[in-house]
N, C-alpha and C. Protein backbone atom coordinates (compact mmCIF):
# COMPACT_ATOMS: atom_id res chain seq x y z
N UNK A 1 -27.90 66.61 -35.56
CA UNK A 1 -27.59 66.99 -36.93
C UNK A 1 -27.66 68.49 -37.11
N UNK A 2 -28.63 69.04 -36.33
CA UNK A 2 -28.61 70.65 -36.69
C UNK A 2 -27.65 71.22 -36.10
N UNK A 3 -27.04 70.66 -34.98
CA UNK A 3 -25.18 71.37 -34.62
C UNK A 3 -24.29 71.00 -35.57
N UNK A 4 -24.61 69.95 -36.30
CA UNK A 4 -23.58 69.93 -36.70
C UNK A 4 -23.40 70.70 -38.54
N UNK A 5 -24.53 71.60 -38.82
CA UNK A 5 -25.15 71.82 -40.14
C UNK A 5 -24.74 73.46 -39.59
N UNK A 6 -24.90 73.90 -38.27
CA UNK A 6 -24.61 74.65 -38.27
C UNK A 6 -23.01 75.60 -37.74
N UNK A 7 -22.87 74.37 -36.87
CA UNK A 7 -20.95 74.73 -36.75
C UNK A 7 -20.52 74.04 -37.99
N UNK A 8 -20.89 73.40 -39.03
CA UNK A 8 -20.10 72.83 -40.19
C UNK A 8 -20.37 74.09 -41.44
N UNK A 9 -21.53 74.74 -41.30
CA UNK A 9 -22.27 75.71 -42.13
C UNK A 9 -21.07 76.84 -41.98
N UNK A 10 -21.14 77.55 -40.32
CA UNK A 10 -19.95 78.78 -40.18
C UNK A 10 -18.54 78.17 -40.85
N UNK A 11 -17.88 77.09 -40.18
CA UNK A 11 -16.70 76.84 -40.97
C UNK A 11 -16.60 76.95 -42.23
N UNK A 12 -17.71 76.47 -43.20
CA UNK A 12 -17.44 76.60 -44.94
C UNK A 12 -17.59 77.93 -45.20
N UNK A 13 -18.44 78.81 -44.34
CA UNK A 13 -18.48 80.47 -44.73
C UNK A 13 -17.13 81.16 -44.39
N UNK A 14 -16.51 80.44 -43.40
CA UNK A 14 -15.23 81.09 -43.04
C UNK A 14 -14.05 80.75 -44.26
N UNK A 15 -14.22 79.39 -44.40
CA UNK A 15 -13.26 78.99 -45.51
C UNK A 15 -13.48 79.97 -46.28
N UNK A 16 -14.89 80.03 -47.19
CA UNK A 16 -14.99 80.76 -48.37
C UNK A 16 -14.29 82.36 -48.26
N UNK A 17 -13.77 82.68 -47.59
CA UNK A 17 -13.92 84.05 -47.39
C UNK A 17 -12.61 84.69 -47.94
N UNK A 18 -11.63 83.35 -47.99
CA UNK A 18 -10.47 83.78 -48.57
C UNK A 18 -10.41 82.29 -50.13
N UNK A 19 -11.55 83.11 -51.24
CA UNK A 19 -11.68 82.07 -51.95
C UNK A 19 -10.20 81.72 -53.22
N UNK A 20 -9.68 82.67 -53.38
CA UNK A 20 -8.47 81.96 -54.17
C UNK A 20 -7.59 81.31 -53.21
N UNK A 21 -7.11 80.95 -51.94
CA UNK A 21 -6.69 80.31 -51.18
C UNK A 21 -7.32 78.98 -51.42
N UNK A 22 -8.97 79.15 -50.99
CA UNK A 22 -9.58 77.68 -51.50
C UNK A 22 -9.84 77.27 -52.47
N UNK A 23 -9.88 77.84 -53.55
CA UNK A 23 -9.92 77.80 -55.03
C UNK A 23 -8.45 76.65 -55.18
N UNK A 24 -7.25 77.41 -55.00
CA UNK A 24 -5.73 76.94 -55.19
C UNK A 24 -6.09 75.73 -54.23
N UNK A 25 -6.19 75.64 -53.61
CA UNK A 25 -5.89 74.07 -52.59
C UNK A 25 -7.46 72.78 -53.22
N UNK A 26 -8.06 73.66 -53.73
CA UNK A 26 -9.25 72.22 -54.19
C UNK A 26 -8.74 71.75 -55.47
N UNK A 27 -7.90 72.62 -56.27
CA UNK A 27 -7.02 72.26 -58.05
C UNK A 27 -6.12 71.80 -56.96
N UNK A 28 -5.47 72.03 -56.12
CA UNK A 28 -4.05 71.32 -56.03
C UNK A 28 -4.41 69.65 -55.44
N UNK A 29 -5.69 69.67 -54.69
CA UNK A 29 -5.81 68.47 -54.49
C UNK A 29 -6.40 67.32 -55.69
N UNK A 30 -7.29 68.01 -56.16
CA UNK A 30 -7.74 67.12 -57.48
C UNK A 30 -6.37 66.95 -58.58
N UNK A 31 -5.57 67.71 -58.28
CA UNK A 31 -4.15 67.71 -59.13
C UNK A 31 -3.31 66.44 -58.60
N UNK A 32 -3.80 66.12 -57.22
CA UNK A 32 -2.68 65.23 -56.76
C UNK A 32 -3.23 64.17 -56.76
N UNK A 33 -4.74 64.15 -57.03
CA UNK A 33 -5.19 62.89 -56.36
C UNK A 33 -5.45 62.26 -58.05
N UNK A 34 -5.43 63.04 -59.02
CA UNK A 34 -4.96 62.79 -60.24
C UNK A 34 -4.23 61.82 -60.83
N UNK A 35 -2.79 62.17 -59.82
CA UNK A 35 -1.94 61.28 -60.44
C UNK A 35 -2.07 59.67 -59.98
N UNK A 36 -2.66 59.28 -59.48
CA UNK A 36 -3.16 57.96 -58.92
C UNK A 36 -4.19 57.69 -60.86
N UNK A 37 -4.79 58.28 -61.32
CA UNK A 37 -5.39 57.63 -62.39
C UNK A 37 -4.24 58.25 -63.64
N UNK A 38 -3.55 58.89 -63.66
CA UNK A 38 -2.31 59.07 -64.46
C UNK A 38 -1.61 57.86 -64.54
N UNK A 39 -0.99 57.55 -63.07
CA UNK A 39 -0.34 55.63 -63.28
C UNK A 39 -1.13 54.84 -63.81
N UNK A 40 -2.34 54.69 -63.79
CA UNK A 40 -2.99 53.87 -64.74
C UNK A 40 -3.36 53.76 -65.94
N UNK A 41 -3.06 54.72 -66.52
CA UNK A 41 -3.22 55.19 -67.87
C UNK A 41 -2.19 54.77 -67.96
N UNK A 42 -0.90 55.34 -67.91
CA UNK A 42 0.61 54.84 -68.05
C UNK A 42 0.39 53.31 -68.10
N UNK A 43 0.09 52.38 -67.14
CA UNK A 43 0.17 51.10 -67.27
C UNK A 43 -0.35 50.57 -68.39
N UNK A 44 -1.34 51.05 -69.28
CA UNK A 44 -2.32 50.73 -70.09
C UNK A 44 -1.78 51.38 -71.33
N UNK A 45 -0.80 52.12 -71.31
CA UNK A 45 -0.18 52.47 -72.51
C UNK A 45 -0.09 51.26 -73.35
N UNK A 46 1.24 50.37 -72.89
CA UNK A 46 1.27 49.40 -73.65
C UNK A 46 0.98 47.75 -73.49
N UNK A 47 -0.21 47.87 -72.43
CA UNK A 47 -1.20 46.87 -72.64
C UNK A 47 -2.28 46.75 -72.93
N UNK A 48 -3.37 45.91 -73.43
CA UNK A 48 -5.14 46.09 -73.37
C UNK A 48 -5.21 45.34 -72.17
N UNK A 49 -4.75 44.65 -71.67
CA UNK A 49 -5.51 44.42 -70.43
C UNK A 49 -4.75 44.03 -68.81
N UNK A 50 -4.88 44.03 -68.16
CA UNK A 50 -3.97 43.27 -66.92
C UNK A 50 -4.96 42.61 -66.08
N UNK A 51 -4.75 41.39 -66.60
CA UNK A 51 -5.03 39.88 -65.59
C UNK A 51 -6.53 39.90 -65.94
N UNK A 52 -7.20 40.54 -67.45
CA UNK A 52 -8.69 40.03 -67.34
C UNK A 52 -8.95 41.68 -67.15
N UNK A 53 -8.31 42.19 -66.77
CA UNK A 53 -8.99 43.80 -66.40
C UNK A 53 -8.71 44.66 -67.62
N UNK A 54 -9.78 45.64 -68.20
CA UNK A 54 -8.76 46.63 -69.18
C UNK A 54 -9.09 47.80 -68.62
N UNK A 55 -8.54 48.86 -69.01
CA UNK A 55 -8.53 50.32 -68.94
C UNK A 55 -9.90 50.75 -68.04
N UNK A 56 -10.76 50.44 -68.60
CA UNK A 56 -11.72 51.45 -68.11
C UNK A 56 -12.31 50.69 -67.05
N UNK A 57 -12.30 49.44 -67.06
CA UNK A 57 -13.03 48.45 -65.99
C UNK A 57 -11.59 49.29 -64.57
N UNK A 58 -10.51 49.42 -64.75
CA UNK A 58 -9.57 49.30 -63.00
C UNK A 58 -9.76 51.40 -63.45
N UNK A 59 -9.96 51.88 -64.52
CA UNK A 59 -10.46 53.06 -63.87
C UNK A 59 -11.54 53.53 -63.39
N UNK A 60 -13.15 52.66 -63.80
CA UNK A 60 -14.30 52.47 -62.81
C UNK A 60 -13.68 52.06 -61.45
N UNK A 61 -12.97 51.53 -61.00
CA UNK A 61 -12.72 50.51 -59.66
C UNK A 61 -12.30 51.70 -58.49
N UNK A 62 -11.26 52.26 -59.83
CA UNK A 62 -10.24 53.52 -59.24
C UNK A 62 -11.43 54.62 -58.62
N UNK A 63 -12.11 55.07 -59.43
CA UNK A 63 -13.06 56.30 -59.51
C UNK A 63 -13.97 55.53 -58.35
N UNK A 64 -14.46 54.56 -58.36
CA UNK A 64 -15.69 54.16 -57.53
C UNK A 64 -14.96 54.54 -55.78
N UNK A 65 -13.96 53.58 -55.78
CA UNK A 65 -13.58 54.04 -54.58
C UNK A 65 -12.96 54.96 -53.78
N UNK A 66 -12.33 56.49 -55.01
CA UNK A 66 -11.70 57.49 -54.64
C UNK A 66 -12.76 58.14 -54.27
N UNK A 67 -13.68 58.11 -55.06
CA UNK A 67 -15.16 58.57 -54.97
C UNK A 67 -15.88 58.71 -53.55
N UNK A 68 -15.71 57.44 -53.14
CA UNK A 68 -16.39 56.91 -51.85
C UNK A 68 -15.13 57.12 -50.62
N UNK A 69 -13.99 57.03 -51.21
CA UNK A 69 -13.25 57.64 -49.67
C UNK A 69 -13.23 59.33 -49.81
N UNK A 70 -13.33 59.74 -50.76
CA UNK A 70 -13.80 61.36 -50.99
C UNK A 70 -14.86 61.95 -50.27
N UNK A 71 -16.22 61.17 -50.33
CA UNK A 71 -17.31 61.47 -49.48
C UNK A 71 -17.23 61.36 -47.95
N UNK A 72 -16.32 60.15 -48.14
CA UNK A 72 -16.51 59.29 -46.43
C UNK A 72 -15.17 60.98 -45.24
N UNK A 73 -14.46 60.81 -46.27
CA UNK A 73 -13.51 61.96 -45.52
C UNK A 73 -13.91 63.67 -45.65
N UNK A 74 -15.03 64.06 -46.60
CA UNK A 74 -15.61 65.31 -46.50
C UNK A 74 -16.59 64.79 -45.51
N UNK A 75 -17.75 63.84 -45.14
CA UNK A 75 -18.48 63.70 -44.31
C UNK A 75 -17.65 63.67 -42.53
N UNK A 76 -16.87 62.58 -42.59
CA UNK A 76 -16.30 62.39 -41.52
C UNK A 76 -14.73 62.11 -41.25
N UNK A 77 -13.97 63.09 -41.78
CA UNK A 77 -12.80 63.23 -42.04
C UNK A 77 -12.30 63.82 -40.37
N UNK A 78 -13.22 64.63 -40.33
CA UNK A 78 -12.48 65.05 -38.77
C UNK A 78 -12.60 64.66 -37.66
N UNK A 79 -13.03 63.44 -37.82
CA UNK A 79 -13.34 62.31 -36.64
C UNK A 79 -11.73 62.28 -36.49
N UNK A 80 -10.56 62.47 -37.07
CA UNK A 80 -9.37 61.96 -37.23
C UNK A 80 -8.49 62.48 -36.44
N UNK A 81 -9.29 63.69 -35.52
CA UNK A 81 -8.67 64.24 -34.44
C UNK A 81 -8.81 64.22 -33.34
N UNK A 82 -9.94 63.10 -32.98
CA UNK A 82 -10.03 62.75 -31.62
C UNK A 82 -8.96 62.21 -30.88
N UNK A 83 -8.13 61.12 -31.57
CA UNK A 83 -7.03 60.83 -30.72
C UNK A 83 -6.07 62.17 -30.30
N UNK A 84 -6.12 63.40 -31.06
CA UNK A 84 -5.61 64.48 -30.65
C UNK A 84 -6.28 65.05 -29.23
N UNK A 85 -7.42 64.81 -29.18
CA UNK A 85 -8.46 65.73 -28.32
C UNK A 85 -7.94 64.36 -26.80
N UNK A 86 -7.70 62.87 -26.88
CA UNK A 86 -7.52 61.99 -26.12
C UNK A 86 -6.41 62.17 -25.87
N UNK A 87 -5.37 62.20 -26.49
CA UNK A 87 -3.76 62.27 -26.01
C UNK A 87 -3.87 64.17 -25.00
N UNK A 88 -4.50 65.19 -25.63
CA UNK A 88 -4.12 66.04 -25.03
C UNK A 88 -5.07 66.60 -23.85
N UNK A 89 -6.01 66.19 -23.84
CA UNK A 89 -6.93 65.88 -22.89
C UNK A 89 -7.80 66.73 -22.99
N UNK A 90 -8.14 67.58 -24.28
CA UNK A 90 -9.29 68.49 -24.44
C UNK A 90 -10.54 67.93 -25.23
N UNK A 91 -10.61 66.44 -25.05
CA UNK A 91 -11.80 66.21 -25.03
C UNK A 91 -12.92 66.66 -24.12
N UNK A 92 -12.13 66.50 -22.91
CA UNK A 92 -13.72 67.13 -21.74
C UNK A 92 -14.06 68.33 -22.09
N UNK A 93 -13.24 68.47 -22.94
CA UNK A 93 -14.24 70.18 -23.36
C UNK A 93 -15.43 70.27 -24.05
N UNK A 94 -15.58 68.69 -25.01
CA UNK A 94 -16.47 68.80 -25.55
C UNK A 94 -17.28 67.98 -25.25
N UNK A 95 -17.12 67.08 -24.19
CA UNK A 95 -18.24 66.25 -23.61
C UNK A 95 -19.07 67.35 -22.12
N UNK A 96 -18.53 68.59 -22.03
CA UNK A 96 -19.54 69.48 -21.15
C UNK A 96 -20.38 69.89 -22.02
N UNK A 97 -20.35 70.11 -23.46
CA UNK A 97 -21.10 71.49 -23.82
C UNK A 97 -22.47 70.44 -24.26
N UNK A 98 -23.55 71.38 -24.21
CA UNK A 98 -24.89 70.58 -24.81
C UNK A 98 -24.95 70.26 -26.14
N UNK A 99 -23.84 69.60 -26.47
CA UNK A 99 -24.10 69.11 -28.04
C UNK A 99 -23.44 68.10 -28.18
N UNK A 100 -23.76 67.50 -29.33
CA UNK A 100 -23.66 65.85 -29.17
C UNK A 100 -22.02 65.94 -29.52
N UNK A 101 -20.90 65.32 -28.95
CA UNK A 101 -19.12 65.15 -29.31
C UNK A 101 -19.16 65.12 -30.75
N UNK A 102 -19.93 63.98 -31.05
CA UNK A 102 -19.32 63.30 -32.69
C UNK A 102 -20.08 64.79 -33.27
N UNK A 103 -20.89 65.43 -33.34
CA UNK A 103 -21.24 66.97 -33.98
C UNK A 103 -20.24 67.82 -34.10
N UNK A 104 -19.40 67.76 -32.57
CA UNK A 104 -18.34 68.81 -32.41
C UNK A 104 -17.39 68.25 -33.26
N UNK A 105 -17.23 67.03 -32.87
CA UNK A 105 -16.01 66.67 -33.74
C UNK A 105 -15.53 66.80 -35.24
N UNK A 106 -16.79 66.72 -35.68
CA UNK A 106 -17.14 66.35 -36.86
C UNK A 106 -16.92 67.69 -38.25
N UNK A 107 -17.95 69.01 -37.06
CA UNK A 107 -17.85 70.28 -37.53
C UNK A 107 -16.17 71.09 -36.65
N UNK A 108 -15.95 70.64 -35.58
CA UNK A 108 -14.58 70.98 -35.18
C UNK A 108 -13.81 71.30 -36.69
N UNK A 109 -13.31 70.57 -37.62
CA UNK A 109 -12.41 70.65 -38.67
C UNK A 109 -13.12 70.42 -39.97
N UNK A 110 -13.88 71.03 -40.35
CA UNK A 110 -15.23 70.74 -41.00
C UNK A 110 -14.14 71.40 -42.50
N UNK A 111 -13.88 70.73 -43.60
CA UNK A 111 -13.04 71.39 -44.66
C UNK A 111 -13.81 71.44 -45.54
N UNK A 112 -14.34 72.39 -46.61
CA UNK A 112 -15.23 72.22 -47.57
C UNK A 112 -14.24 72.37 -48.74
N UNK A 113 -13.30 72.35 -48.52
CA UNK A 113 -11.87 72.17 -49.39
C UNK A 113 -11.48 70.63 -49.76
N UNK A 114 -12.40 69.80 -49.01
CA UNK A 114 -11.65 68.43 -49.46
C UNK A 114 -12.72 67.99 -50.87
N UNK A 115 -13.47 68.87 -51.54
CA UNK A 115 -14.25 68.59 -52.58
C UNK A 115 -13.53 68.27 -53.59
N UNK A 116 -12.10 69.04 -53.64
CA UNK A 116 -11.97 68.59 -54.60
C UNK A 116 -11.04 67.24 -54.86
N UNK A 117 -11.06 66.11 -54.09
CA UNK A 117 -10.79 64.64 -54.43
C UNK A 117 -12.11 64.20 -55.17
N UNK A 118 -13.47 64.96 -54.44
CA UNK A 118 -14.31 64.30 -55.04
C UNK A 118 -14.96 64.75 -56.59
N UNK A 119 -14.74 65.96 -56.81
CA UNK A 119 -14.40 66.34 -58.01
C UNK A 119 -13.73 65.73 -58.78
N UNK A 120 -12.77 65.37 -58.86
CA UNK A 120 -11.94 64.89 -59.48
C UNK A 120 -11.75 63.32 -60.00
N UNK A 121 -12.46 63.02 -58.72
CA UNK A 121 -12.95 61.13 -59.11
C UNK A 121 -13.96 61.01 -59.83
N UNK A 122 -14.88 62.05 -59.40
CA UNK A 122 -16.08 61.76 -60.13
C UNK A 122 -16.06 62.19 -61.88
N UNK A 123 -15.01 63.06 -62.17
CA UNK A 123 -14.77 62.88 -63.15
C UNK A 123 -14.17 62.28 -64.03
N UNK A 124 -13.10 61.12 -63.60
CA UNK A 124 -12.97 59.97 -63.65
C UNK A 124 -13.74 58.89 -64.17
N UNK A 125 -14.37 58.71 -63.11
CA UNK A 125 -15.89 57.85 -62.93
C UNK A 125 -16.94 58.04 -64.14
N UNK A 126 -16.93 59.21 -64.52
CA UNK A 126 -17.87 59.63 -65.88
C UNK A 126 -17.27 59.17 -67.25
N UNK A 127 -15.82 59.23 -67.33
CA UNK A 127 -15.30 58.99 -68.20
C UNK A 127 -14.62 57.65 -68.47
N UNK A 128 -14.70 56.57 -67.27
CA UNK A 128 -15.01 55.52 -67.48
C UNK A 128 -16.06 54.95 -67.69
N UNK A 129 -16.85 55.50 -67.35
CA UNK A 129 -18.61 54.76 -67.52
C UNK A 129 -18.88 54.98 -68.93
N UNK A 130 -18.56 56.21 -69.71
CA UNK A 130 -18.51 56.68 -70.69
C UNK A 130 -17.70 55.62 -71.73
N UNK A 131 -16.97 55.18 -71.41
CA UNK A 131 -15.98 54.19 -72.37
C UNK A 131 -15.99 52.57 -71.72
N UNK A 132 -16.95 52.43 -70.69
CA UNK A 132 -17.06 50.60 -70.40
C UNK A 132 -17.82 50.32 -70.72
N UNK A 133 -17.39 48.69 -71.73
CA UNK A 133 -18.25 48.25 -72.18
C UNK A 133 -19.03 47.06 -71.32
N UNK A 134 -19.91 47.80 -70.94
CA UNK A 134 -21.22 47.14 -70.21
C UNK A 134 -22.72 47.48 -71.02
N UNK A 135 -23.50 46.36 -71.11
CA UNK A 135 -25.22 47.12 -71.13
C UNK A 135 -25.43 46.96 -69.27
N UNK A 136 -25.49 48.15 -69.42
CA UNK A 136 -26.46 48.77 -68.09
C UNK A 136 -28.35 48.51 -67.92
N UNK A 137 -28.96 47.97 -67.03
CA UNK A 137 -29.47 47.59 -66.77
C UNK A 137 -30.41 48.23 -65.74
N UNK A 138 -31.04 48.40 -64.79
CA UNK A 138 -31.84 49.05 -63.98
C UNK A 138 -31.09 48.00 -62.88
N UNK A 139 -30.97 46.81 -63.39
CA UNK A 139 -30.52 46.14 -61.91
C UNK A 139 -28.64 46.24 -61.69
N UNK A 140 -28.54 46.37 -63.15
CA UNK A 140 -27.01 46.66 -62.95
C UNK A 140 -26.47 48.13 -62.18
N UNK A 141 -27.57 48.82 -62.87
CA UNK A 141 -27.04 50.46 -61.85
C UNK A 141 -28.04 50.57 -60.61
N UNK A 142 -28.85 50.22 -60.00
CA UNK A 142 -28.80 49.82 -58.60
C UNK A 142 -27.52 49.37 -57.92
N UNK A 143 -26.82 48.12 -58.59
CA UNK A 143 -25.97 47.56 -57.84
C UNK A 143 -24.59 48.48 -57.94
N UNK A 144 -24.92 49.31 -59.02
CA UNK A 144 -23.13 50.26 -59.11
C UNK A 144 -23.44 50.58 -57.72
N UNK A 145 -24.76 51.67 -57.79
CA UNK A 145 -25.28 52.77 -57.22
C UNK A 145 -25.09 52.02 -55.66
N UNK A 146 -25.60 50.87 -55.44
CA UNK A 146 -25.17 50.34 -53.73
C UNK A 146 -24.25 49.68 -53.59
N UNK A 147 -23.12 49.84 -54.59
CA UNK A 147 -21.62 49.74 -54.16
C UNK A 147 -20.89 50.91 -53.78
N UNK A 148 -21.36 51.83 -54.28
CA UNK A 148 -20.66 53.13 -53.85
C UNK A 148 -21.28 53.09 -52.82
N UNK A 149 -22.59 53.44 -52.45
CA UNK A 149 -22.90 53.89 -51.04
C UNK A 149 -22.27 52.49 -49.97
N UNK A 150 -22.18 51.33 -50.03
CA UNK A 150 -21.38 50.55 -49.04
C UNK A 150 -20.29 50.81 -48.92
N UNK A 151 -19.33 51.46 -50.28
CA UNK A 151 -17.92 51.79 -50.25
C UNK A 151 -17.96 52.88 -49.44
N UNK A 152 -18.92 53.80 -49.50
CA UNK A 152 -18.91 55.14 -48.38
C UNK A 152 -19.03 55.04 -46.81
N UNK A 153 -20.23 54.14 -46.96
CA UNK A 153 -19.92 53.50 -45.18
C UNK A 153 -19.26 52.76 -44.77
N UNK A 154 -18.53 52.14 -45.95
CA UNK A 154 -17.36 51.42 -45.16
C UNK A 154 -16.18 52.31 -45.08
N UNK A 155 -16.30 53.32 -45.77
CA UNK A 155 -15.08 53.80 -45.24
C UNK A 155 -15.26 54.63 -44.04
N UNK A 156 -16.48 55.39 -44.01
CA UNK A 156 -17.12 56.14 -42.64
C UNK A 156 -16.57 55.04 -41.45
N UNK A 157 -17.05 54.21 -41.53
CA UNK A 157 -16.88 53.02 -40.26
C UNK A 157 -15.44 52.98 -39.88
N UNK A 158 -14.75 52.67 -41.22
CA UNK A 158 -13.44 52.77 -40.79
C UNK A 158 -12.28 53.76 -40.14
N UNK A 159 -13.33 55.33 -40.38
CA UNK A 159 -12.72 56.61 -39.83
C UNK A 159 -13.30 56.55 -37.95
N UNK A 160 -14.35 55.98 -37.67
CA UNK A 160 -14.84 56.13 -36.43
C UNK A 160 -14.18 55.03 -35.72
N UNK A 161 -14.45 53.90 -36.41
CA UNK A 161 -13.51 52.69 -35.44
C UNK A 161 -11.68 52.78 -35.25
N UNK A 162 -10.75 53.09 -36.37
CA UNK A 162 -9.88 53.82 -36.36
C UNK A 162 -9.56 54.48 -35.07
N UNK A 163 -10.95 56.05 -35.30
CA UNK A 163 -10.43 57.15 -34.12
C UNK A 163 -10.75 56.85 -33.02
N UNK A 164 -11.44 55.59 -32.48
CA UNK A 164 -12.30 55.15 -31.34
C UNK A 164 -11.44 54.41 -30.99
N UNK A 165 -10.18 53.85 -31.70
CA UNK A 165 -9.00 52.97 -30.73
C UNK A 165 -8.39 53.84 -29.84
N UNK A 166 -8.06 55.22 -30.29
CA UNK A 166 -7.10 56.26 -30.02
C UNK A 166 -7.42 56.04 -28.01
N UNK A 167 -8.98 55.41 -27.82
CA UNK A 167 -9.09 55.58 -25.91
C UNK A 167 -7.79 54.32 -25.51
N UNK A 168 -7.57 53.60 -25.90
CA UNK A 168 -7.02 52.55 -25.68
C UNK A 168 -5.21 52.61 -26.15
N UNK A 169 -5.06 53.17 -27.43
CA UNK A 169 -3.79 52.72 -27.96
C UNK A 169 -3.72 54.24 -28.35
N UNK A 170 -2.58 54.62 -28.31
CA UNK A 170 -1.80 56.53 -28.56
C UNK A 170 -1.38 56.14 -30.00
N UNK A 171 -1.48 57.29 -30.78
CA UNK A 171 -0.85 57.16 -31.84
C UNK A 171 -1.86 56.57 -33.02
N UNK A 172 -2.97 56.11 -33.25
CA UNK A 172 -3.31 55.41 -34.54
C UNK A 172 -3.74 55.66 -35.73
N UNK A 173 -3.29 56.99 -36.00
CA UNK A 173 -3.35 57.80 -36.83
C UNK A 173 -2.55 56.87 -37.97
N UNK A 174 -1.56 56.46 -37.97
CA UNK A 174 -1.07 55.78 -39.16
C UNK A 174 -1.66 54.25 -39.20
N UNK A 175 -2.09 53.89 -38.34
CA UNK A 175 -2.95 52.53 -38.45
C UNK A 175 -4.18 52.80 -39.02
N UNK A 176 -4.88 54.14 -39.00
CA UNK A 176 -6.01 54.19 -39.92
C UNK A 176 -5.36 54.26 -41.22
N UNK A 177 -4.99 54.92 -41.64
CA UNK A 177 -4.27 55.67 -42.73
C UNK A 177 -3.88 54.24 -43.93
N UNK A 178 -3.60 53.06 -42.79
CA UNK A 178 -2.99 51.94 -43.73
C UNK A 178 -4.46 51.30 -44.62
N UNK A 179 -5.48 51.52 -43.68
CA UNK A 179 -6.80 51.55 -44.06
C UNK A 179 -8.06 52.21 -45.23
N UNK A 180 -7.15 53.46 -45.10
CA UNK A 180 -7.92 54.23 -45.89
C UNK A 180 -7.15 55.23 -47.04
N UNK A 181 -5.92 55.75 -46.82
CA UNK A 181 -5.43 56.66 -47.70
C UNK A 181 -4.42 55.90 -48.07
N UNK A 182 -4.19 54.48 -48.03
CA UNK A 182 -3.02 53.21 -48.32
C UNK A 182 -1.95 54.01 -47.78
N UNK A 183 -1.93 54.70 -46.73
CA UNK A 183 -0.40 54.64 -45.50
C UNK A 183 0.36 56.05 -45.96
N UNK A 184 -0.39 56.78 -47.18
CA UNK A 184 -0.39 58.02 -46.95
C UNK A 184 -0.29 58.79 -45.76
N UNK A 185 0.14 59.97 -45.14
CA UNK A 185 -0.16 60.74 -44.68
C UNK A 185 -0.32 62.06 -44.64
């Protein structure tokens, strides 16, 4: 963990260094990842509910899990280049050095620029919680609270098992993707 706090540490100081560059790309991403709760608003224009669901219940759903693939891909987003490091064969570069791969890998493409998806959900997320009608409970927000964190390791899991086919099968970069960013790329 301390390689990876500290090659992940230099990368965010390097990012920062040209901050309206990262400034512009953390609004442009919370701008895009936006419009995913824009269509839902739109849908809800002229309904109260779809199938039992209303407004703020599928924009909690929305926010919970943009939320949690937001974390899972600032934590371990650059696991997503190992099949790069396998197809081109500069993995052995990082299984010589004295530090653990998944560290290198991890801080290899370390973006402190992808905050802002999670910015942006989480403000979401506030402003549905803010308008659903639930009584909240101590046992009810435990259980929000350990749905997000399972939604986070499940999506973690799904970035390592994903990039861990790449020894076996070339290419699965869009087979994760169907997984996690719905076939985005």
């Amino acid at each position: 963990m301390r390689a990876f706090r500290l090659l992940a540490g230099a990368r965010g100081r390097a990012e920062l260094q040209y901050r309206a560059s990262f400034a512009s790309f953390v609004v442009a991403q919370a701008v895009v990842t936006s419009l995913d709760a824009v269509v839902i608003l739109v849908f809800f224009q002229n309904v109260n509910d779809m199938g039992g669901w209303t407004r703020s219940e599928v924009l909690y759903l929305y926010a919970v899990s943009t939320v949690a693939l937001g974390i899972a891909d600032f934590l371990l987003g650059s696991i997503e280049y190992l099949p790069q490091h396998v197809r081109t064969g500069t993995l052995d570069r990082l299984l010589l050095r004295p530090v653990g791969v998944l560290a290198q890998l991890l801080a290899e493409e370390f973006a402190l620029r992808r905050i802002g998806r999670i910015v942006q959900s989480s403000t979401v997320l506030v402003l549905a919680l803010a308008t659903l009608d639930a009584s909240w409970t101590v046992a009810r927000v435990a259980v929000a609270i350990a749905g997000l964190a399972g939604a986070v390791l499940t999506f973690c899991a799904l970035f390592v098992l994903t990039s861990s086919i790449s020894f076996w099968s070339p290419n699965t970069q869009e087979f994760a993707n169907a997984f996690t960013y719905g076939g985005a790329t």
